[in-house]
C-alpha atoms as a PDB file:
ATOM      1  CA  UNK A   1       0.000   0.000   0.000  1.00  0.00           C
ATOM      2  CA  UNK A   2       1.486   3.536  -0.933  1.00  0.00           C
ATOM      3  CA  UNK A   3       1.272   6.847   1.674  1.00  0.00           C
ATOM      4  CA  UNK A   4      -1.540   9.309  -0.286  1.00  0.00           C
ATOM      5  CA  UNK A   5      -1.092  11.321   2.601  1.00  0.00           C
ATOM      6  CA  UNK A   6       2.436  12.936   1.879  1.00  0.00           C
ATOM      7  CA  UNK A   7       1.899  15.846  -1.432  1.00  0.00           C
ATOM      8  CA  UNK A   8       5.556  16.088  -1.604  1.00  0.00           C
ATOM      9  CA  UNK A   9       6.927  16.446  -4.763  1.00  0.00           C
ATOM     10  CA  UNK A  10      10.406  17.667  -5.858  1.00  0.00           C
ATOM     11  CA  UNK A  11       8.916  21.192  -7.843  1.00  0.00           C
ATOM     12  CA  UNK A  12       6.699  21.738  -4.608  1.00  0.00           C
ATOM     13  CA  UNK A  13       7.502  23.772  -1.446  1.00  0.00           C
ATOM     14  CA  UNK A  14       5.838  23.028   1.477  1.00  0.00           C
ATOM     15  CA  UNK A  15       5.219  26.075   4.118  1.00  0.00           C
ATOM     16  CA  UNK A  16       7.265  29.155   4.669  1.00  0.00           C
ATOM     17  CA  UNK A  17      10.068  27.933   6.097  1.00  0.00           C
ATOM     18  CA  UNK A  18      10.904  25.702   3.349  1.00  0.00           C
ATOM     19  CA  UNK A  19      10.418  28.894   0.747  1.00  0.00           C
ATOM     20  CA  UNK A  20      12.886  30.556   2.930  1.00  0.00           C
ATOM     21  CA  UNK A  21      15.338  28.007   3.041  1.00  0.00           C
ATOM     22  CA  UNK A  22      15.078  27.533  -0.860  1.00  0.00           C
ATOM     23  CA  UNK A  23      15.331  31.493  -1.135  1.00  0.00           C
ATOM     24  CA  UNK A  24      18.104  31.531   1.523  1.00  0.00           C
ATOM     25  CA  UNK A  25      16.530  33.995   3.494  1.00  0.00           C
ATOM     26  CA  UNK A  26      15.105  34.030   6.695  1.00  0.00           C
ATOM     27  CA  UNK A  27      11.248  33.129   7.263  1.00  0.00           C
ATOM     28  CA  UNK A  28      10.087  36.709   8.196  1.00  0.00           C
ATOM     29  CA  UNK A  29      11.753  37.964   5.060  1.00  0.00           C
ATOM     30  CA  UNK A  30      10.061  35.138   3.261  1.00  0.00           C
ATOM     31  CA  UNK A  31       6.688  35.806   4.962  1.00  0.00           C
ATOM     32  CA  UNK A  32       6.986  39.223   3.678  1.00  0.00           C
ATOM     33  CA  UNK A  33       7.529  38.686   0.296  1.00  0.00           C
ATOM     34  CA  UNK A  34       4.504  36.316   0.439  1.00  0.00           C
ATOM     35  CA  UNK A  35       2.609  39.104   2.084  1.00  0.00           C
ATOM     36  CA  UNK A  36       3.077  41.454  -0.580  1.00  0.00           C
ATOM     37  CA  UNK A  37       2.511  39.030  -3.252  1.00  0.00           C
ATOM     38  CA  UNK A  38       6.063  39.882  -4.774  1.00  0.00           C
ATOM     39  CA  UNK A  39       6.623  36.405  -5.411  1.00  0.00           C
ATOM     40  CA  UNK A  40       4.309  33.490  -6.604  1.00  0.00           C
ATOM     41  CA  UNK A  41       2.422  30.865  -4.223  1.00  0.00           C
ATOM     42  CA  UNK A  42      -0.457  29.040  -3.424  1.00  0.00           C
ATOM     43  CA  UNK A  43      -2.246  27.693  -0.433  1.00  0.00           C
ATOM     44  CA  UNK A  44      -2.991  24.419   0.499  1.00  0.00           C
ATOM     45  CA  UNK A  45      -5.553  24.336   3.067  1.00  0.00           C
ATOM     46  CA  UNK A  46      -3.969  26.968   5.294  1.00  0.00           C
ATOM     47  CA  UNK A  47      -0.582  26.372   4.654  1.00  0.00           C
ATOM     48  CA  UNK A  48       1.401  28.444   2.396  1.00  0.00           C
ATOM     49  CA  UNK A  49       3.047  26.496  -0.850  1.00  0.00           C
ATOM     50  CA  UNK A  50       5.107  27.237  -4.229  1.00  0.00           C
ATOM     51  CA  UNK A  51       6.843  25.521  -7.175  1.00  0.00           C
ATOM     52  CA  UNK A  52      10.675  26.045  -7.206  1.00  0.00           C
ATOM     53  CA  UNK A  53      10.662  26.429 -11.058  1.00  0.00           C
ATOM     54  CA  UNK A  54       7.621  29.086 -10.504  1.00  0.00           C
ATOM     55  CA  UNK A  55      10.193  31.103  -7.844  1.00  0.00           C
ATOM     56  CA  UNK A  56      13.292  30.627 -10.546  1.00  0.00           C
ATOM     57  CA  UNK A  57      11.096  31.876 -12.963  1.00  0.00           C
ATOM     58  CA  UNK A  58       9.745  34.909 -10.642  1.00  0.00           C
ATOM     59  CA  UNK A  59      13.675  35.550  -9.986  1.00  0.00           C
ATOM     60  CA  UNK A  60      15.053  35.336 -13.785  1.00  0.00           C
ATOM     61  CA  UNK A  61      12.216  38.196 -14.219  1.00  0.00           C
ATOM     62  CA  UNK A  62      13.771  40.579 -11.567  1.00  0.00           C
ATOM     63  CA  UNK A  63      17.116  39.540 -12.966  1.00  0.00           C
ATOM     64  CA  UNK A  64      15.938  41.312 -16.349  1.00  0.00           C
ATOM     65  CA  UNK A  65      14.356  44.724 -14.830  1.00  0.00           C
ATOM     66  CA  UNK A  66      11.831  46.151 -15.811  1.00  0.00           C
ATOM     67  CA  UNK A  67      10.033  46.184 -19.008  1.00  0.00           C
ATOM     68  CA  UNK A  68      10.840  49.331 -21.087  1.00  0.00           C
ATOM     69  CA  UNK A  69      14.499  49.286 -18.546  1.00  0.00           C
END
């Protein structure tokens, strides 16, 4: 029989502190950005989530500038 209980996958991140630790930043810096929607997630119930290859994305973007720049 297989565990349907664990959602882990290797694109997913699983709460805050896992963001953070992917970002390398601490979680209230990483609970900030979330707060101010300046990089991309999702909830899962009430836990906060994201996709590493969303946040590279997000990153490569800020790399660039801004449009017009």
């Amino acid at each position: 029989m297989t565990d349907t209980t664990s959602i882990e996958t290797p694109d997913l991140l699983y709460g805050a502190q896992a963001i953070a630790d992917f970002l390398g930043v601490k979680l209230r810096s990483a609970q900030h950005l979330i707060e101010t929607n300046r990089i991309p997630y999702f909830k899962i119930g009430k836990t906060v989530c994201a996709r590493r290859s969303k946040l590279l994305a997000a990153i490569e973007q800020l790399e660039d500038g801004p449009i017009g720049a």
